[in-house]
N, C-alpha and C. Protein backbone atom coordinates (compact mmCIF):
# COMPACT_ATOMS: atom_id res chain seq x y z
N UNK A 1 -100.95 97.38 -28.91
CA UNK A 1 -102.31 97.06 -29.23
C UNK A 1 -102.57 97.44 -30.68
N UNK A 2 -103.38 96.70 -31.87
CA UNK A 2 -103.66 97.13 -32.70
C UNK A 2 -104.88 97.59 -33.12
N UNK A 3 -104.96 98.24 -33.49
CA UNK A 3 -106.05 99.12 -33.88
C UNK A 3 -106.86 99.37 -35.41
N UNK A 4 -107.92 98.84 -35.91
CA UNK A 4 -108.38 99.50 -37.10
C UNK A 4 -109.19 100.16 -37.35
N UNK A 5 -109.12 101.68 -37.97
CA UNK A 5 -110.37 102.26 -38.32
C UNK A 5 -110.97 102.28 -39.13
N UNK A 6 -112.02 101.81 -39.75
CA UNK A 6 -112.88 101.88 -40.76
C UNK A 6 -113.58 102.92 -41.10
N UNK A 7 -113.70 102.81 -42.22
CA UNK A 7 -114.19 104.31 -42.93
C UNK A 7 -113.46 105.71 -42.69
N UNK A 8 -112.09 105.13 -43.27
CA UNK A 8 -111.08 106.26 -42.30
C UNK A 8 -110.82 107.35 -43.69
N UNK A 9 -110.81 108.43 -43.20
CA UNK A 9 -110.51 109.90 -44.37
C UNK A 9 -108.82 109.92 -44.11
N UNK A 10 -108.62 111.02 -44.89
CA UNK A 10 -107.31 112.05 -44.44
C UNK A 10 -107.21 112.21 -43.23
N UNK A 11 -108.45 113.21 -42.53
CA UNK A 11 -108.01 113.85 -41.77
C UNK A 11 -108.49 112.86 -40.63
N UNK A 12 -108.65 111.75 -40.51
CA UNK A 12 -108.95 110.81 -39.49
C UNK A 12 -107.28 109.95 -39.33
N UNK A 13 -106.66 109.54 -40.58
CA UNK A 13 -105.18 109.69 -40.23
C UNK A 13 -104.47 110.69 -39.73
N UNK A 14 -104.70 111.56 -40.30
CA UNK A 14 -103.36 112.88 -39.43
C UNK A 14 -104.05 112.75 -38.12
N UNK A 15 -105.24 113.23 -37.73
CA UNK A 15 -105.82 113.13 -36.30
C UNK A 15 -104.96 111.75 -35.19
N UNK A 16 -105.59 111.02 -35.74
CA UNK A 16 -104.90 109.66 -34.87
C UNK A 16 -103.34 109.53 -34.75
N UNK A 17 -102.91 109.43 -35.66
CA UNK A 17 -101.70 109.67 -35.82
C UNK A 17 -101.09 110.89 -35.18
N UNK A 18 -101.59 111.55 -35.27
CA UNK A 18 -100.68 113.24 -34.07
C UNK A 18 -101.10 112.38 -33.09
N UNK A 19 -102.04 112.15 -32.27
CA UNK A 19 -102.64 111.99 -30.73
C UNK A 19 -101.80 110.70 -30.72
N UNK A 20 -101.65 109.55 -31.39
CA UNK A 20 -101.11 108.14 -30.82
C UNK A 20 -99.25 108.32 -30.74
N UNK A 21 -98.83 109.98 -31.32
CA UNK A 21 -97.84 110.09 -31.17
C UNK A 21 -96.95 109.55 -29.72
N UNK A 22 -97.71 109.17 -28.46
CA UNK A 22 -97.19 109.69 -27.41
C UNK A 22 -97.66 108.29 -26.74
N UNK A 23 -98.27 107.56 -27.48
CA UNK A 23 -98.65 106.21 -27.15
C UNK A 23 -98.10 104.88 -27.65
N UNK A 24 -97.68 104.71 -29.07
CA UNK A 24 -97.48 103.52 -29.74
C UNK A 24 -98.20 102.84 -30.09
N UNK A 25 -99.59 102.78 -30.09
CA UNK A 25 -100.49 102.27 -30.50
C UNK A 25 -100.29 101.66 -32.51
N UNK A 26 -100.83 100.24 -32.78
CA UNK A 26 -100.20 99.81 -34.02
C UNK A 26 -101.17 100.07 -34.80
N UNK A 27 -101.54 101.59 -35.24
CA UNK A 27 -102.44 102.04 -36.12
C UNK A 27 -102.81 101.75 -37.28
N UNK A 28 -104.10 101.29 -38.40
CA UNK A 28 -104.25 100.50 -39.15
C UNK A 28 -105.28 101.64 -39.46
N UNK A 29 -105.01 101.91 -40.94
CA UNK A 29 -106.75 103.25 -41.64
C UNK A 29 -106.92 102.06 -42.66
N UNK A 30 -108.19 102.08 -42.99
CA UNK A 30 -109.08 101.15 -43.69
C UNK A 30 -110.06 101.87 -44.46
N UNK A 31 -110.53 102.48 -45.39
CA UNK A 31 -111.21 103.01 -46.23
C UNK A 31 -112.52 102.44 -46.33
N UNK A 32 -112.84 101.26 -46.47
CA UNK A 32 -113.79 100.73 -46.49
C UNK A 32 -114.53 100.68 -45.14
N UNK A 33 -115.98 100.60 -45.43
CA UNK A 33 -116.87 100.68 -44.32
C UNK A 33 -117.08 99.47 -43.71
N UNK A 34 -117.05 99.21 -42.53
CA UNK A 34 -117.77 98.15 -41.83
C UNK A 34 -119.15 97.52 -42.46
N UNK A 35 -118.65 96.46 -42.40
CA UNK A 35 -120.13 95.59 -42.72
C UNK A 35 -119.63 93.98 -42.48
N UNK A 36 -120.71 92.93 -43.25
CA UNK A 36 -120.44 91.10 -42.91
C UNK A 36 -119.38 91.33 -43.68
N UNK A 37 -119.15 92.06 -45.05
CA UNK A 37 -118.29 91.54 -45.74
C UNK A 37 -117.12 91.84 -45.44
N UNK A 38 -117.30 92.80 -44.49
CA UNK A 38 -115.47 93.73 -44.83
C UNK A 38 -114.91 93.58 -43.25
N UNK A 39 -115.70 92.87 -42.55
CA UNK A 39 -115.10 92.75 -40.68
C UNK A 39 -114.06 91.77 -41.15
N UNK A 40 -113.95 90.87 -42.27
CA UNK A 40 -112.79 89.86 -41.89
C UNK A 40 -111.48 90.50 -42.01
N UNK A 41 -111.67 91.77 -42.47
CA UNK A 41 -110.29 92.77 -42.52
C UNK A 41 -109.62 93.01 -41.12
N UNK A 42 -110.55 92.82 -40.20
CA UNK A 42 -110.27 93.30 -38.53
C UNK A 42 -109.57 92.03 -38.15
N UNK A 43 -108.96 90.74 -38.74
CA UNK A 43 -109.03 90.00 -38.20
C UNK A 43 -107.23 89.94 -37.40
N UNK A 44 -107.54 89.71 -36.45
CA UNK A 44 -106.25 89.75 -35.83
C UNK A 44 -106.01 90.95 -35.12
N UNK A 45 -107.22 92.36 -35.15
CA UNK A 45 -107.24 93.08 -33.77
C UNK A 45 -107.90 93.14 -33.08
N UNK A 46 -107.86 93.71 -31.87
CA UNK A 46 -108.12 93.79 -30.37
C UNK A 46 -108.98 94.80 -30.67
N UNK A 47 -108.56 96.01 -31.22
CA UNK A 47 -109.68 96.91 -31.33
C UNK A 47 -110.21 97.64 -32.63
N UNK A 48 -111.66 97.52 -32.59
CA UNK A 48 -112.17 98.40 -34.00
C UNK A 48 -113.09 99.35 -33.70
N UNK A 49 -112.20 100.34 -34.81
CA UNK A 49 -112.83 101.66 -34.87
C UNK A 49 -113.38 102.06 -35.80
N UNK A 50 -115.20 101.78 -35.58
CA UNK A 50 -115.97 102.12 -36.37
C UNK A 50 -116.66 103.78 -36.67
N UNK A 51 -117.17 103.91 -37.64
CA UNK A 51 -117.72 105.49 -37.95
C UNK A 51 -119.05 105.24 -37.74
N UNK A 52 -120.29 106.57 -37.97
CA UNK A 52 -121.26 106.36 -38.35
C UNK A 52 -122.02 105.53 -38.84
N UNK A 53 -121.54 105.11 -40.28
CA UNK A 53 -121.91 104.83 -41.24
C UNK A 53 -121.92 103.50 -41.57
N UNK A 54 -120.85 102.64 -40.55
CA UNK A 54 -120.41 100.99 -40.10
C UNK A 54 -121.66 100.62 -39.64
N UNK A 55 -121.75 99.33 -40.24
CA UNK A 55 -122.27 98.53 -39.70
C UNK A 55 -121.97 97.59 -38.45
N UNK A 56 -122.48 97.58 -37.33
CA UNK A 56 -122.42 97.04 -36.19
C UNK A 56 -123.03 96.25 -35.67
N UNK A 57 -123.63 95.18 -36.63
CA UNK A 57 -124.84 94.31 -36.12
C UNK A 57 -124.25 92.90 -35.59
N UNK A 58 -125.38 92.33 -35.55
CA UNK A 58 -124.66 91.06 -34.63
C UNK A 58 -124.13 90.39 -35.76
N UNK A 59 -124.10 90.25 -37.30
CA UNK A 59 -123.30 89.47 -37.86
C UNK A 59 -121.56 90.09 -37.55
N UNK A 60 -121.82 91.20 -37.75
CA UNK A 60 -120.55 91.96 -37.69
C UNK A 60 -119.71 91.57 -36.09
N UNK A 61 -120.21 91.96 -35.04
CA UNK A 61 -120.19 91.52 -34.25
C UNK A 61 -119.51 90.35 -34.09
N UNK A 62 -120.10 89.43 -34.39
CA UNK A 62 -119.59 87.87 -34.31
C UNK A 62 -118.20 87.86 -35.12
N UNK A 63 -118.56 88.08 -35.89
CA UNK A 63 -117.24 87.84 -36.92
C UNK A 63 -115.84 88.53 -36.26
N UNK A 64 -116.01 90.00 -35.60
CA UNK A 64 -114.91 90.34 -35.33
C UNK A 64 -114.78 90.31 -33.96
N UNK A 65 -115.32 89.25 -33.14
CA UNK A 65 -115.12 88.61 -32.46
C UNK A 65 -114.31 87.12 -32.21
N UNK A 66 -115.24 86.71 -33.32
CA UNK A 66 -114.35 85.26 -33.30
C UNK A 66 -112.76 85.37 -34.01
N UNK A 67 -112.50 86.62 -34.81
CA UNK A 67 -111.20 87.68 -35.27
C UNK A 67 -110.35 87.78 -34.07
N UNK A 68 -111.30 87.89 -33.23
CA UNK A 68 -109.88 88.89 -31.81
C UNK A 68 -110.32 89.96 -31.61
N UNK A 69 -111.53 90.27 -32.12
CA UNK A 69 -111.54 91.86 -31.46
C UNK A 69 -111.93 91.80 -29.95
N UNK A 70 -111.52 92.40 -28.95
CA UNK A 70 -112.05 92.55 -28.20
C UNK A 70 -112.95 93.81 -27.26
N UNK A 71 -112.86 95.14 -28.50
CA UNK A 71 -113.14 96.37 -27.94
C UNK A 71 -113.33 96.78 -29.30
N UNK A 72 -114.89 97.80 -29.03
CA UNK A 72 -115.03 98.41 -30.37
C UNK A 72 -115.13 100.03 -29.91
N UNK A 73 -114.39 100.74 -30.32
CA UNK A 73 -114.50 102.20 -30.30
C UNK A 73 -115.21 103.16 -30.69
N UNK A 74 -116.36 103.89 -31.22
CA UNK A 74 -117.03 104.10 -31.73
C UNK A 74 -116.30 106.01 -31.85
N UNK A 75 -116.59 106.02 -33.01
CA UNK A 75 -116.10 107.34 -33.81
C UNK A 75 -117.38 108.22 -34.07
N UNK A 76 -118.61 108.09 -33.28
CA UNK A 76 -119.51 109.14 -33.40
C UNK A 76 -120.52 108.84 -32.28
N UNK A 77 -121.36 109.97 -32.05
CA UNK A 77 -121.99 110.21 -30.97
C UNK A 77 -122.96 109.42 -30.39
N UNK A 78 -123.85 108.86 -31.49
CA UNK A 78 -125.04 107.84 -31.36
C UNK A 78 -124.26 106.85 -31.40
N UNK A 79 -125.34 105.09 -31.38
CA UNK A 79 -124.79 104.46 -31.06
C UNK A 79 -126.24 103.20 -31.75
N UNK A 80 -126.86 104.17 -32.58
CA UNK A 80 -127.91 102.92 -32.62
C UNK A 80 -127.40 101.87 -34.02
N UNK A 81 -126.52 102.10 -34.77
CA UNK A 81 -125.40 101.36 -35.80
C UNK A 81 -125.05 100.02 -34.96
N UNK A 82 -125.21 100.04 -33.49
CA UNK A 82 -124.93 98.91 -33.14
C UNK A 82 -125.51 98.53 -32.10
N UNK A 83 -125.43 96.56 -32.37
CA UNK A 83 -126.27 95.86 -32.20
C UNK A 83 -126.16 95.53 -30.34
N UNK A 84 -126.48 96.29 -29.63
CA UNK A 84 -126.48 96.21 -28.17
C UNK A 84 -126.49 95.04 -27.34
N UNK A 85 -127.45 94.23 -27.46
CA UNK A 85 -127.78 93.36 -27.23
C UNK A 85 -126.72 91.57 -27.20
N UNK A 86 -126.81 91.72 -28.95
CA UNK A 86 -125.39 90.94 -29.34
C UNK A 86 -123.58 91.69 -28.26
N UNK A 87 -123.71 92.26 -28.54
CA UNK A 87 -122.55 93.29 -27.74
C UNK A 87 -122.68 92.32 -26.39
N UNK A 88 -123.58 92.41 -25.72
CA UNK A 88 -123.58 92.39 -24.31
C UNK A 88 -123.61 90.88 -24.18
N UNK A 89 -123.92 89.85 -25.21
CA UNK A 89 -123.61 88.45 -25.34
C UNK A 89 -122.50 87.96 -25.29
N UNK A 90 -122.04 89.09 -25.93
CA UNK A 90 -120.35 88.36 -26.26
C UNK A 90 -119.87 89.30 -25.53
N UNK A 91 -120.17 89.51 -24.33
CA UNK A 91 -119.26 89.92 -23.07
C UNK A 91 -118.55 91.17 -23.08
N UNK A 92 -119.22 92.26 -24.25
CA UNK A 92 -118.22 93.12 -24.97
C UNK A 92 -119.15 94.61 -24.25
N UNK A 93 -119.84 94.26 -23.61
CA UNK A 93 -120.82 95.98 -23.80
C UNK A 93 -120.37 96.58 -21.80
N UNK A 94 -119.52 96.92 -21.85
CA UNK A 94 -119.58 97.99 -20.72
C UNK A 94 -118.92 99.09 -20.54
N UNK A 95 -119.94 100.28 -20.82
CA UNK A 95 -119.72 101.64 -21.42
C UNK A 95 -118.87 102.54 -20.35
N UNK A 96 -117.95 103.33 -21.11
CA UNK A 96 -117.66 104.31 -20.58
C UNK A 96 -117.20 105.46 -21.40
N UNK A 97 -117.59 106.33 -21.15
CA UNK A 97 -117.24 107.53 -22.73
C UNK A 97 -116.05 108.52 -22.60
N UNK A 98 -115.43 108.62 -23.57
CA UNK A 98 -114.55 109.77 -23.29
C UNK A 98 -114.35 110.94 -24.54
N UNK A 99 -114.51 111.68 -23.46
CA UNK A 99 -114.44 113.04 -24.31
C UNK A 99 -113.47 113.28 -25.30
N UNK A 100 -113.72 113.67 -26.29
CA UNK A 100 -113.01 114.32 -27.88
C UNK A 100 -113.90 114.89 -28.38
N UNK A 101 -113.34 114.95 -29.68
CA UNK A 101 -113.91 116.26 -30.67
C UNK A 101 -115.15 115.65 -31.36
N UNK A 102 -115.19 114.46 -31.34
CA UNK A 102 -116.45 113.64 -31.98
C UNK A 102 -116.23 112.41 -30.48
N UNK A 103 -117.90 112.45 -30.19
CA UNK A 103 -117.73 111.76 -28.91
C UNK A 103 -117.85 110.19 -29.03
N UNK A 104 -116.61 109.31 -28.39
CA UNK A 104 -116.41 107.92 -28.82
C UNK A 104 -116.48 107.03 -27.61
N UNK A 105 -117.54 106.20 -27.78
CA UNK A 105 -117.94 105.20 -26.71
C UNK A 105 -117.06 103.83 -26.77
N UNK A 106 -116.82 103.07 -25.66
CA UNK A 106 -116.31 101.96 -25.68
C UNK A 106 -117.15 100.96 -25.13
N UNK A 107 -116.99 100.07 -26.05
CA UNK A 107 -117.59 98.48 -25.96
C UNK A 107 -116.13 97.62 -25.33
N UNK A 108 -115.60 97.44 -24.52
CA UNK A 108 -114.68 96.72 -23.91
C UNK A 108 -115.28 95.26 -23.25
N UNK A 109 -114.77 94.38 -23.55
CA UNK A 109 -114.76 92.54 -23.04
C UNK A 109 -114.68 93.34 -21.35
N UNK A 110 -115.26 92.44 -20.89
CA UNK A 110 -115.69 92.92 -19.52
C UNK A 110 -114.39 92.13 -18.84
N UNK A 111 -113.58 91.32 -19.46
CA UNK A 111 -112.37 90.11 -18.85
C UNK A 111 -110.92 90.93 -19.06
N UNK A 112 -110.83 91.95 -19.87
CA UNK A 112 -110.11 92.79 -20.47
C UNK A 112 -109.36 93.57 -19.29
């Protein structure tokens, strides 16, 4: 599965990278923040991993949808960065949370 994180630091690589040790997951860090302009970077994964600070609206949305995304991960606790509604259009919004050190919700394709 590939994976991109946006708005990714240092220590958001070493982090992922120790933990996906044991998985294989095809890890991708991206510096730049989510937004219309910068989702066409996602294009061709399944999953994006947004921060805070990403934009998550329904343009965004769409775009890394019609990309391939099919699951967005969310890298912080709130959740109002994104656009709910759009989410749940494009078949993408059914929550389930899992515990870490910063708490990360999933938007998963309900066909998935």
């Amino acid at each position: 599965m590939r994976i991109i994180l946006f708005s990714s630091r240092q220590y958001d690589i070493e982090t992922f990278t120790g933990a996906n040790s044991g998985h294989g997951y095809d890890l991708h860090f991206q510096e730049s923040h989510l937004d219309s302009e910068t989702a066409v970077l996602a294009q061709g994964y399944e999953v994006v991993c947004p921060f805070v600070n990403d934009r998550v609206d329904a343009a965004v949305l769409e775009r890394l949808y019609a990309g391939g995304t099919r699951m967005i991960a969310l890298r912080s606790a709130g959740f109002n960065h994104v656009d709910l509604a759009t989410a749940e259009h494009l078949g993408t919004c059914s929550r389930s949370a899992r515990a870490t050190s910063r708490s990360t919700r999933f938007w998963r394709n309900r066909t998935s």
